[in-house]
C-alpha atoms as a PDB file:
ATOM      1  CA  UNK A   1      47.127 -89.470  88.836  1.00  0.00           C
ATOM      2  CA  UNK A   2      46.888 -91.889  91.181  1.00  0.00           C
ATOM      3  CA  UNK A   3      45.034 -89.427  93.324  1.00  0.00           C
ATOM      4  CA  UNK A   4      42.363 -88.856  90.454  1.00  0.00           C
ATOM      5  CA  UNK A   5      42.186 -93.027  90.569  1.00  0.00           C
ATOM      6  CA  UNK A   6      41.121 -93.284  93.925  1.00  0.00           C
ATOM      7  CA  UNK A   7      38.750 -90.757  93.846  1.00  0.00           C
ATOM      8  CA  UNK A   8      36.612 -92.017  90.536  1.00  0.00           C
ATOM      9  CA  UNK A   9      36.863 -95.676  92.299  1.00  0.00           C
ATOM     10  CA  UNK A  10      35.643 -93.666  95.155  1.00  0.00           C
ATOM     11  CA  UNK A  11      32.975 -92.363  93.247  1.00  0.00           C
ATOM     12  CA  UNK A  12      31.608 -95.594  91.246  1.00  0.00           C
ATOM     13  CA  UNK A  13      31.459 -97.277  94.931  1.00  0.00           C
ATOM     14  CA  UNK A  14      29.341 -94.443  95.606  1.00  0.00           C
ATOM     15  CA  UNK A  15      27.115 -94.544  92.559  1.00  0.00           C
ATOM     16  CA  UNK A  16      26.629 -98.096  92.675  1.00  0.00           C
ATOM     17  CA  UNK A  17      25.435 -97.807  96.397  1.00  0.00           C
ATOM     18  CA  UNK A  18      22.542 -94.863  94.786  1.00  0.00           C
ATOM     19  CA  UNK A  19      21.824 -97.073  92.342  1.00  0.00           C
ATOM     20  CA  UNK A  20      21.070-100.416  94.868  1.00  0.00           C
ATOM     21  CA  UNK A  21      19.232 -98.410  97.127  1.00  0.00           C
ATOM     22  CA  UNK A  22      17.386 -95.737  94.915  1.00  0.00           C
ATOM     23  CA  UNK A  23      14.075 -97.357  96.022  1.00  0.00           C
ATOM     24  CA  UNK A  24      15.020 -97.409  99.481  1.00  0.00           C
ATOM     25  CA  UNK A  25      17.253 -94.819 100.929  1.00  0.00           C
ATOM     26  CA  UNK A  26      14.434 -91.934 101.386  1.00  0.00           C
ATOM     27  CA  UNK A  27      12.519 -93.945 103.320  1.00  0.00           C
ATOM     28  CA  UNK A  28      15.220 -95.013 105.682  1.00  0.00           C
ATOM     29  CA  UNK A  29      16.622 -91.299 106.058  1.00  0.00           C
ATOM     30  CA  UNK A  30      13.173 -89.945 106.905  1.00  0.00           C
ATOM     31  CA  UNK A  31      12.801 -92.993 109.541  1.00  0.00           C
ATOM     32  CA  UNK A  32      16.264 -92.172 110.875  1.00  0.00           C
ATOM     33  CA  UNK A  33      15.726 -88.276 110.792  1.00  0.00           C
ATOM     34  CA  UNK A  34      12.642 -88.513 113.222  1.00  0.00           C
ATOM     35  CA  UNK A  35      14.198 -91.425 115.109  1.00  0.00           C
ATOM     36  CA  UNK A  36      15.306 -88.315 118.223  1.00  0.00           C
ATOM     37  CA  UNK A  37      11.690 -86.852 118.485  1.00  0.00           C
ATOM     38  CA  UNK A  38       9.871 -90.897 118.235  1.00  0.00           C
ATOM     39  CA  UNK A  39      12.096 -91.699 121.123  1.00  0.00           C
ATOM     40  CA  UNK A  40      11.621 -88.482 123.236  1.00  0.00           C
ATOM     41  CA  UNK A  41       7.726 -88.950 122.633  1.00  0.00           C
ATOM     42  CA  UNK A  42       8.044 -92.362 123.693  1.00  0.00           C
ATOM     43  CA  UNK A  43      10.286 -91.035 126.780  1.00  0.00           C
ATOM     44  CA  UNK A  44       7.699 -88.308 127.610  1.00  0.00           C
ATOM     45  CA  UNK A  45       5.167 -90.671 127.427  1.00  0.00           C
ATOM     46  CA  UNK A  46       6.885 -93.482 130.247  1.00  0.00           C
ATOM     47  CA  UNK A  47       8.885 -90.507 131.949  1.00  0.00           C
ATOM     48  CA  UNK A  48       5.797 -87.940 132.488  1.00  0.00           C
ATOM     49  CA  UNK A  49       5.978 -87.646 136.349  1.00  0.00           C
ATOM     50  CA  UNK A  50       9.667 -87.153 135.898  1.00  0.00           C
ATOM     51  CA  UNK A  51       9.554 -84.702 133.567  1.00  0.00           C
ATOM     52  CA  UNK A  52       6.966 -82.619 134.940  1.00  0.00           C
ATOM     53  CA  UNK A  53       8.661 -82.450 138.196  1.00  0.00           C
ATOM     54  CA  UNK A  54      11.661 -81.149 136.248  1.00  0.00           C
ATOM     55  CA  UNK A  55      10.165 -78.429 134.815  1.00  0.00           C
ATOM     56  CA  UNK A  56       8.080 -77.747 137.707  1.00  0.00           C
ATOM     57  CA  UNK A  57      10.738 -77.120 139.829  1.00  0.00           C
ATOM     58  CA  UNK A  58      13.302 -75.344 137.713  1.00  0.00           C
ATOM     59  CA  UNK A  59      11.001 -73.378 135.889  1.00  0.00           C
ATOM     60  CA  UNK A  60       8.404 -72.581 139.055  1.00  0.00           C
ATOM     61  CA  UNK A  61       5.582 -72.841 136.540  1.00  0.00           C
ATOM     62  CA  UNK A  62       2.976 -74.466 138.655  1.00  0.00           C
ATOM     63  CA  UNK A  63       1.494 -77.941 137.804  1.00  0.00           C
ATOM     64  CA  UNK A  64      -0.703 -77.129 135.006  1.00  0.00           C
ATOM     65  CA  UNK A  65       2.382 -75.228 132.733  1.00  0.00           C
ATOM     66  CA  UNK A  66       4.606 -78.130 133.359  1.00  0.00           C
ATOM     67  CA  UNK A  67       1.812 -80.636 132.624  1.00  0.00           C
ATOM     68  CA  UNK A  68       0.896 -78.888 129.089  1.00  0.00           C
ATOM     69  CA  UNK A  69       4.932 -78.512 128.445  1.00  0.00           C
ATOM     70  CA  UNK A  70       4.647 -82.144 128.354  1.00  0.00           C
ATOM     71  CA  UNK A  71       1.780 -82.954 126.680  1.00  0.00           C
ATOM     72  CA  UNK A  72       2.955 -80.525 123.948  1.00  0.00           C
ATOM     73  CA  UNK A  73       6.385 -82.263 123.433  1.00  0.00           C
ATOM     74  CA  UNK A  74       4.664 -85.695 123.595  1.00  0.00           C
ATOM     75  CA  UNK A  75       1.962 -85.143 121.040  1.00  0.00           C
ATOM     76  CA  UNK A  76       4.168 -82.978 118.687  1.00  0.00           C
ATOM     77  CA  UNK A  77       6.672 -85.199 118.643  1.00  0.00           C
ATOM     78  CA  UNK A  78       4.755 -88.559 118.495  1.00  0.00           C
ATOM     79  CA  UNK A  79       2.208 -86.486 115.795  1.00  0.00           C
ATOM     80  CA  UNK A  80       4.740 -85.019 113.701  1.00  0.00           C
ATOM     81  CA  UNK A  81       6.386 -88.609 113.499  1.00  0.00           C
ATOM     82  CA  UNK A  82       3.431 -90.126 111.892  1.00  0.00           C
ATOM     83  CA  UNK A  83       2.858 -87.547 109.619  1.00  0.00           C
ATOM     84  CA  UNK A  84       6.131 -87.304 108.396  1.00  0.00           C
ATOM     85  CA  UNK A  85       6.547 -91.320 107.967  1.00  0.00           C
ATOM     86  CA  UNK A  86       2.776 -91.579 106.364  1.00  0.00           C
ATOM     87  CA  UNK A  87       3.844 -88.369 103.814  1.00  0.00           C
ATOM     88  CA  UNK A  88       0.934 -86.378 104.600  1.00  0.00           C
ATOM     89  CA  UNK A  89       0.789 -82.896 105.891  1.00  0.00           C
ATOM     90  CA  UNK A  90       4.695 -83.106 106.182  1.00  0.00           C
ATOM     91  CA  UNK A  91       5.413 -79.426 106.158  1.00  0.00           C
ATOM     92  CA  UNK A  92       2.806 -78.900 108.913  1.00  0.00           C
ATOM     93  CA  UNK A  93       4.971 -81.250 110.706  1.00  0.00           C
ATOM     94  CA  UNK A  94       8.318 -80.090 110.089  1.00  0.00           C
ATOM     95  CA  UNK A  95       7.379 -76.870 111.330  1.00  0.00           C
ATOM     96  CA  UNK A  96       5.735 -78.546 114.439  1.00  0.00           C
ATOM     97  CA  UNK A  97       9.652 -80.113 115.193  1.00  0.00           C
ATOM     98  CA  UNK A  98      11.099 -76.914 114.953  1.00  0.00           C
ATOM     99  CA  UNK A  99       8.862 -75.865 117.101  1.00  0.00           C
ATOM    100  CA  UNK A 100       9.562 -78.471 119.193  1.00  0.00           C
ATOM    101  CA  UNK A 101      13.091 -78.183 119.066  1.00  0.00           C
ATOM    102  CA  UNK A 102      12.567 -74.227 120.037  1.00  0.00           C
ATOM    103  CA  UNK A 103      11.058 -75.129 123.240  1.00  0.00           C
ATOM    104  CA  UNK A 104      13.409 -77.795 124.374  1.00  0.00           C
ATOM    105  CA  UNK A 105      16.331 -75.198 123.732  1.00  0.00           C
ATOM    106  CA  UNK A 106      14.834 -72.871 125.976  1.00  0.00           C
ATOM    107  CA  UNK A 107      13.050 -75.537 128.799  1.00  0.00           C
ATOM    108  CA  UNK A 108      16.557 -77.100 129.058  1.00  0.00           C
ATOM    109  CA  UNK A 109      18.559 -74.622 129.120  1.00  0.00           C
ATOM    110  CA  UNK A 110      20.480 -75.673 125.814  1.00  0.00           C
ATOM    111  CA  UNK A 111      21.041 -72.687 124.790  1.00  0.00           C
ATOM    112  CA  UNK A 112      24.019 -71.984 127.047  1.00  0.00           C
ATOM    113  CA  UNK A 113      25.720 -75.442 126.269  1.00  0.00           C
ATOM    114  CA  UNK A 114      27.438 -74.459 122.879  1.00  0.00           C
ATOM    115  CA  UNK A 115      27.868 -78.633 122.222  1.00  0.00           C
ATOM    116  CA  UNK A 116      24.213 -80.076 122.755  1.00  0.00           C
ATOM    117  CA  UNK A 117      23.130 -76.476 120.858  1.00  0.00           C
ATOM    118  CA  UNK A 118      24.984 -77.181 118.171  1.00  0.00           C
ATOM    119  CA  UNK A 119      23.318 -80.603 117.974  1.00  0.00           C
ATOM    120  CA  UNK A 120      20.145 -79.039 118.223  1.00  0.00           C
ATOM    121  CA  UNK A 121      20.753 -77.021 115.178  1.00  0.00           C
ATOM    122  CA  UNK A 122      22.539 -80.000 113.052  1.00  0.00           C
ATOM    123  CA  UNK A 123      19.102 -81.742 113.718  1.00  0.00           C
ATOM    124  CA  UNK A 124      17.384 -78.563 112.666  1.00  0.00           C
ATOM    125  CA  UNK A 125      19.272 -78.514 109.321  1.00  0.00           C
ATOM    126  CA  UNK A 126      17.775 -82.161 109.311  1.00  0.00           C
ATOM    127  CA  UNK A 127      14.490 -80.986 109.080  1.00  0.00           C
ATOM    128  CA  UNK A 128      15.261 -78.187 106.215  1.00  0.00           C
ATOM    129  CA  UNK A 129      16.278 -80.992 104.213  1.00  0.00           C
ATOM    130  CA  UNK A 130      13.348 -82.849 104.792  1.00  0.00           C
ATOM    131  CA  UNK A 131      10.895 -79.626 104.290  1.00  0.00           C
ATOM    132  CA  UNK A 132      12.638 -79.226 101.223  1.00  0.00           C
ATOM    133  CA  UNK A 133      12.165 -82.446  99.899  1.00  0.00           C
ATOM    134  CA  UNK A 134       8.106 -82.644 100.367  1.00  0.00           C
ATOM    135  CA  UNK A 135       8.452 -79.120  98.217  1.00  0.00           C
ATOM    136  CA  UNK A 136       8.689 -79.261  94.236  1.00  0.00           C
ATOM    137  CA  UNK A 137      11.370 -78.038  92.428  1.00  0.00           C
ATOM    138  CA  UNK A 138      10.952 -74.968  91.135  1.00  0.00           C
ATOM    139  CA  UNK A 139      12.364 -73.624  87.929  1.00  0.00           C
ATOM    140  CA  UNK A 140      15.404 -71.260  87.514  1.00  0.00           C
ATOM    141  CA  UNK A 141      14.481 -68.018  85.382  1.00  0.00           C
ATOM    142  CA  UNK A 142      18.263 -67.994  83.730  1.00  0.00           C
ATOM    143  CA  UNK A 143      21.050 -70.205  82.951  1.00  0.00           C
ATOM    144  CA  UNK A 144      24.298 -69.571  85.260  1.00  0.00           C
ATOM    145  CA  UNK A 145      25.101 -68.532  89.347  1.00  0.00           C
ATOM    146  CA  UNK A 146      22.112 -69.198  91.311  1.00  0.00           C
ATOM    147  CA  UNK A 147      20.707 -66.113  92.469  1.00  0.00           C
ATOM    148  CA  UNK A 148      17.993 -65.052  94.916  1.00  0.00           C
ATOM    149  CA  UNK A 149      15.695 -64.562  91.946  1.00  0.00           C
ATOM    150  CA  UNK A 150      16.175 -67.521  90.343  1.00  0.00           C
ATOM    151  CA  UNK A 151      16.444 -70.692  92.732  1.00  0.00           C
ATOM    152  CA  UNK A 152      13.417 -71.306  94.577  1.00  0.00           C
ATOM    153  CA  UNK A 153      13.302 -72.010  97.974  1.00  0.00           C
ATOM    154  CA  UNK A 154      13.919 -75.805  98.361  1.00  0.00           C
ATOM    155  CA  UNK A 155      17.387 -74.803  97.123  1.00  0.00           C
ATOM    156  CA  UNK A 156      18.226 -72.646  99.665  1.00  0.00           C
ATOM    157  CA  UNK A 157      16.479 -75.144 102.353  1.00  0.00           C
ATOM    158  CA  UNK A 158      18.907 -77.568 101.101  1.00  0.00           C
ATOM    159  CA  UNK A 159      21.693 -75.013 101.471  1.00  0.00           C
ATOM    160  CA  UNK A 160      20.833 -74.203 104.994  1.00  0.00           C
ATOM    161  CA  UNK A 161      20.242 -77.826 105.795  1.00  0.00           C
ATOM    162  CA  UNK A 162      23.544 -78.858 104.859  1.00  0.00           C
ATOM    163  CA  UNK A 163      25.551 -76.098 106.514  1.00  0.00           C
ATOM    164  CA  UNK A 164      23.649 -76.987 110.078  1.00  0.00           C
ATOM    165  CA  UNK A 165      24.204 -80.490 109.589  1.00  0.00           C
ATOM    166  CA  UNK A 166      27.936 -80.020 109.702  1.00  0.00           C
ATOM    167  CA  UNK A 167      27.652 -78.231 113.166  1.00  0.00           C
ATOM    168  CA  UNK A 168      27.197 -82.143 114.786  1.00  0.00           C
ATOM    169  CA  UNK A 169      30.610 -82.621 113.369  1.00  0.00           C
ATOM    170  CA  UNK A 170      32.018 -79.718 114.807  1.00  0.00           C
ATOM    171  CA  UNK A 171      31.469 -81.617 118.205  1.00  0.00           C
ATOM    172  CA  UNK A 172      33.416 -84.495 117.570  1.00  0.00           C
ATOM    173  CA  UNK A 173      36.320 -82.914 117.125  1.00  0.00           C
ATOM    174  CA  UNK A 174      39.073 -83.500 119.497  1.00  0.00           C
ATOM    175  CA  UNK A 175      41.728 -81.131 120.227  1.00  0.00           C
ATOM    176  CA  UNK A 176      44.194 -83.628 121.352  1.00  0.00           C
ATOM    177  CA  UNK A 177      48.409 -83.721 120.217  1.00  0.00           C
ATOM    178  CA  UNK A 178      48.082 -87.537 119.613  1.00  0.00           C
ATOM    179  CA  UNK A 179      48.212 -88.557 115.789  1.00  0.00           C
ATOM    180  CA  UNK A 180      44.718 -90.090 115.188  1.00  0.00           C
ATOM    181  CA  UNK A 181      42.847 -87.643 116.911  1.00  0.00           C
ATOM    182  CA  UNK A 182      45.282 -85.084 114.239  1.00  0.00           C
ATOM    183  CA  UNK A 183      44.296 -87.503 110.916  1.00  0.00           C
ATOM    184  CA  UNK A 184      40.495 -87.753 112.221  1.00  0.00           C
ATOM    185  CA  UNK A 185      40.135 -83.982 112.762  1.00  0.00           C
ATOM    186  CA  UNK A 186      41.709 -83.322 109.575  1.00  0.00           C
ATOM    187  CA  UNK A 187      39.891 -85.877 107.567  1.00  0.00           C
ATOM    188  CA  UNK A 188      36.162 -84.739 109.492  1.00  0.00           C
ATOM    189  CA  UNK A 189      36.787 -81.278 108.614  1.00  0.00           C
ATOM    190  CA  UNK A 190      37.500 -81.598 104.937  1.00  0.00           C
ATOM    191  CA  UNK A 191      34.739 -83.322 104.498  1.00  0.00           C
ATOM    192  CA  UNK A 192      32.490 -81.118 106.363  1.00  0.00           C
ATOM    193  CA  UNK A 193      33.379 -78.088 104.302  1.00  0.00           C
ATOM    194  CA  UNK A 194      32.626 -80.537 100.800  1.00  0.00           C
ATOM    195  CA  UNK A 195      29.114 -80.917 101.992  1.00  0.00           C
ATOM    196  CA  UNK A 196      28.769 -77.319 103.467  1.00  0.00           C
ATOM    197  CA  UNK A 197      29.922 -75.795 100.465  1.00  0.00           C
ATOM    198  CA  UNK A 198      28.077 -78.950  98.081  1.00  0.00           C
ATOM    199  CA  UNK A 199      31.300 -80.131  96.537  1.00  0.00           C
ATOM    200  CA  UNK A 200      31.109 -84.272  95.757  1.00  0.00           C
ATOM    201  CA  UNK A 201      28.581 -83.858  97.552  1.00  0.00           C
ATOM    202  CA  UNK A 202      27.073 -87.154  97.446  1.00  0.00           C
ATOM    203  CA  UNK A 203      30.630 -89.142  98.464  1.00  0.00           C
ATOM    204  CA  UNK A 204      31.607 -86.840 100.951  1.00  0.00           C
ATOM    205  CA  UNK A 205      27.682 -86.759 102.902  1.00  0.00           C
ATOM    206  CA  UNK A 206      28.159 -91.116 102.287  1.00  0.00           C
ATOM    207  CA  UNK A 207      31.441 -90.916 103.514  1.00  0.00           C
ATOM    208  CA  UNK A 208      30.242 -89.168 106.996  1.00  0.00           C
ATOM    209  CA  UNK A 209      27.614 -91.520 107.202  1.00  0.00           C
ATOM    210  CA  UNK A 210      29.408 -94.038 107.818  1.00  0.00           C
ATOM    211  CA  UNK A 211      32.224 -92.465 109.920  1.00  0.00           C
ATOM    212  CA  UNK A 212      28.999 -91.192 112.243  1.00  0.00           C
ATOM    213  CA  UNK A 213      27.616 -94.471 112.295  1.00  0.00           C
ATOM    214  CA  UNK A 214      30.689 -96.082 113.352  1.00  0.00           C
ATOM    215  CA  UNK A 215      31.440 -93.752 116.170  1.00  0.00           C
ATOM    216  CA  UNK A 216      27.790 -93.662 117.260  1.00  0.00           C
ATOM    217  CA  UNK A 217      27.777 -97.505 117.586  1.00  0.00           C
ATOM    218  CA  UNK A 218      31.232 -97.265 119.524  1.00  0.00           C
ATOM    219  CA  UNK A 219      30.338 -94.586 121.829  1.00  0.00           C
ATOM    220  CA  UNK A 220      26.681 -94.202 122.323  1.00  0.00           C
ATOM    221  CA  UNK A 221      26.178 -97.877 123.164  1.00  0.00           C
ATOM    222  CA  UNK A 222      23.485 -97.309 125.738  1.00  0.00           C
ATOM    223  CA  UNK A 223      22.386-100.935 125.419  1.00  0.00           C
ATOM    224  CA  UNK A 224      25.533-102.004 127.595  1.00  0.00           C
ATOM    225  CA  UNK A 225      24.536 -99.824 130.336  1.00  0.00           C
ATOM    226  CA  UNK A 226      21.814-100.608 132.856  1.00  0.00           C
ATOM    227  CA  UNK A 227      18.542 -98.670 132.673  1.00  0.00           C
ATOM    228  CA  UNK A 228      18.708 -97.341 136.480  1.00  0.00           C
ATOM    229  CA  UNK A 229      22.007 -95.593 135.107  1.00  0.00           C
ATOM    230  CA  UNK A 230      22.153 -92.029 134.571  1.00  0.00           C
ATOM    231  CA  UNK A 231      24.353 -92.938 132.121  1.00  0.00           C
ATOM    232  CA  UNK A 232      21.829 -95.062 130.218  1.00  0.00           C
ATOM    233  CA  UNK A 233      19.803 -92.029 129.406  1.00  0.00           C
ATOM    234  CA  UNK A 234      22.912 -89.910 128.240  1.00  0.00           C
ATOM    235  CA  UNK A 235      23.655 -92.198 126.002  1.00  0.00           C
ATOM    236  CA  UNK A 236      20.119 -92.962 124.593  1.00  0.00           C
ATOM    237  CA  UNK A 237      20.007 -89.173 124.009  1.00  0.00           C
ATOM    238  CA  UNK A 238      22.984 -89.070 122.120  1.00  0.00           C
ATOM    239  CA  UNK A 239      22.487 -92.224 119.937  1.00  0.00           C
ATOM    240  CA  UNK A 240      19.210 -91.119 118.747  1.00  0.00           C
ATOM    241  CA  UNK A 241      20.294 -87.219 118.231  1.00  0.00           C
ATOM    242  CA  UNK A 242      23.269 -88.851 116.287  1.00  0.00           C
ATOM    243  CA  UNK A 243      21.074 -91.467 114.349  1.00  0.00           C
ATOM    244  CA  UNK A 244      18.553 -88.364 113.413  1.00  0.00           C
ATOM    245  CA  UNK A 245      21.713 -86.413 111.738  1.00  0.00           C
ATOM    246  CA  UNK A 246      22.704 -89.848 109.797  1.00  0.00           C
ATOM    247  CA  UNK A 247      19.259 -89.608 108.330  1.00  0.00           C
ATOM    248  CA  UNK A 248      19.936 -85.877 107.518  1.00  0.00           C
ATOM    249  CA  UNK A 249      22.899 -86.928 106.104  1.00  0.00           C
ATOM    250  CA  UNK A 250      21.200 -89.775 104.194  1.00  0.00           C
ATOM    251  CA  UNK A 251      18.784 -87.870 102.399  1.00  0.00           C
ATOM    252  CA  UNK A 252      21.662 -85.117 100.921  1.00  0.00           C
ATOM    253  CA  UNK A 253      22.969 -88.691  99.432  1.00  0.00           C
ATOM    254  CA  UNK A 254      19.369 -89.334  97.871  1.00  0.00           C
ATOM    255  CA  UNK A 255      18.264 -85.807  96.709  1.00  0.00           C
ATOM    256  CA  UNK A 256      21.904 -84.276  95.681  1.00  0.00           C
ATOM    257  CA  UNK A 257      23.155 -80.641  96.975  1.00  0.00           C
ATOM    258  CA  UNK A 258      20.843 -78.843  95.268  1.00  0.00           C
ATOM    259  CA  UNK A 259      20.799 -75.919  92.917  1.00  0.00           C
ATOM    260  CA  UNK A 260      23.302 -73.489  95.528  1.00  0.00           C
ATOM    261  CA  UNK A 261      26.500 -75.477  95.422  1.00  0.00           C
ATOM    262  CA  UNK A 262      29.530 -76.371  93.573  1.00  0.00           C
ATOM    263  CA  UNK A 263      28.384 -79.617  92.305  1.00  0.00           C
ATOM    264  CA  UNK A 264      25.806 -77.919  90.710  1.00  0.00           C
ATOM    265  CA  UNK A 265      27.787 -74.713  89.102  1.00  0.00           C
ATOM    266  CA  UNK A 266      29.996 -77.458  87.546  1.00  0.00           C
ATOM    267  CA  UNK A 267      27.254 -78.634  85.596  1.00  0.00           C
ATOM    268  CA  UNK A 268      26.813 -75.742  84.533  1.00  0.00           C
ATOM    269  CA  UNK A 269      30.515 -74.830  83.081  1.00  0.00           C
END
């Protein structure tokens, strides 16, 4: 009972907060979402003859390859930002970031670090959300289970969305015997599987929002490290890969689970 208590209180907070910031909260999770690719077009941009170099020399492309790898990533990026922000051609765009995001994985070697892939594909799942949010809801054929015939895409970009974004999650988990790191792994994983599977949705997605933010602020604090750092940079990357998944995150709050979860067969019964 006293369970059921907490979690309508729970609820209402959460409500309340959609109510306040109906106007509001789209605009901030799209701004958040691009937030990694407006910094690492920015970077590109200030960074070019460092960057170039890289590539140059662990790829053995020659000048001109690692020149246009550049450009490509700082134009993409930088483009696709506008677009998305100004809400025009913002499917063009979103397929420009994955592209984007393709490249990097294979330019950086990513995809033999299971953690910063995993990233990579939470901010992926970012992007579904978004692509499905410039599309318009299409119309189920029956009442009942979502099936392949009858939800239209956006549903299962919202789907797919949701079960990448979890993946960031999955690296923050700590496999250590001490008691918080037991109660925070515990906690972080329950409500991972509520958004994967779209089960109060909208609490448990707010709920992670804020636990990210927190530990974001905490830990990727690049501000109190000096520029000529390595470190600095590390941290940068992180903050804004982190901040990009908030916005994910942010925008499942705003537009719901969609038609392929619980939340959504409970309506339904």
């Amino acid at each position: 009972m006293v369970q059921n208590s907490l979690m309508s209180t729970a609820e209402d907070v959460a409500d309340q907060f959609l109510r306040v910031t109906k106007q509001y909260l789209p605009h901030v999770a799209r701004l958040c979402l691009i937030s990694t690719f407006l910094e690492d077009g920015i970077r590109m941009w200030f960074q070019w003859s460092e960057q170039k170099e890289y590539i140059e020399s662990s790829w053995g492309c020659g000048f001109f390859l690692a020149s246009l790898f550049v450009l490509i990533n700082l134009l993409g990026q930088l483009g696709g930002c506008i677009l998305i922000l100004s809400r025009n051609f913002v499917q063009y765009a979103c397929f420009g970031l994955f592209g984007i995001i393709g490249l990097q994985t294979i330019a950086y070697s990513i995809l033999w670090d299971p953690k910063f892939l995993m990233r990579n594909l939470a901010l992926g799942g970012g992007l579904l959300l978004l692509l499905a949010e410039s599309k318009s809801e299409g119309r189920s054929m029956f009442a009942g289970v979502p099936t392949m015939r009858e939800s239209s895409p956006k549903q299962y970009m919202q789907l797919g969305g949701r079960v990448l974004l979890v993946l960031m999650f999955m690296t923050l988990l700590h496999f250590d015997a001490n008691f918080l790191s037991i109660l925070q792994n515990l906690v972080g994983t329950a409500l991972i599987i509520l958004v994967a599977i779209g089960f109060k949705t909208k609490l448990a997605a707010l709920t992670l929002v804020v636990w990210l933010f927190i530990i974001n602020v905490s830990f990727n604090a690049f501000w109190n490290i000096p520029t000529y750092k390595p470190m600095h940079d590390f941290l940068k990357y992180d903050f804004f890969q982190t901040t990009s998944v908030i916005g994910g995150l942010l925008l499942v709050v705003a537009l719901g689970p969609g038609g392929v979860s619980m939340d959504e067969k409970k309506k339904e019964w």
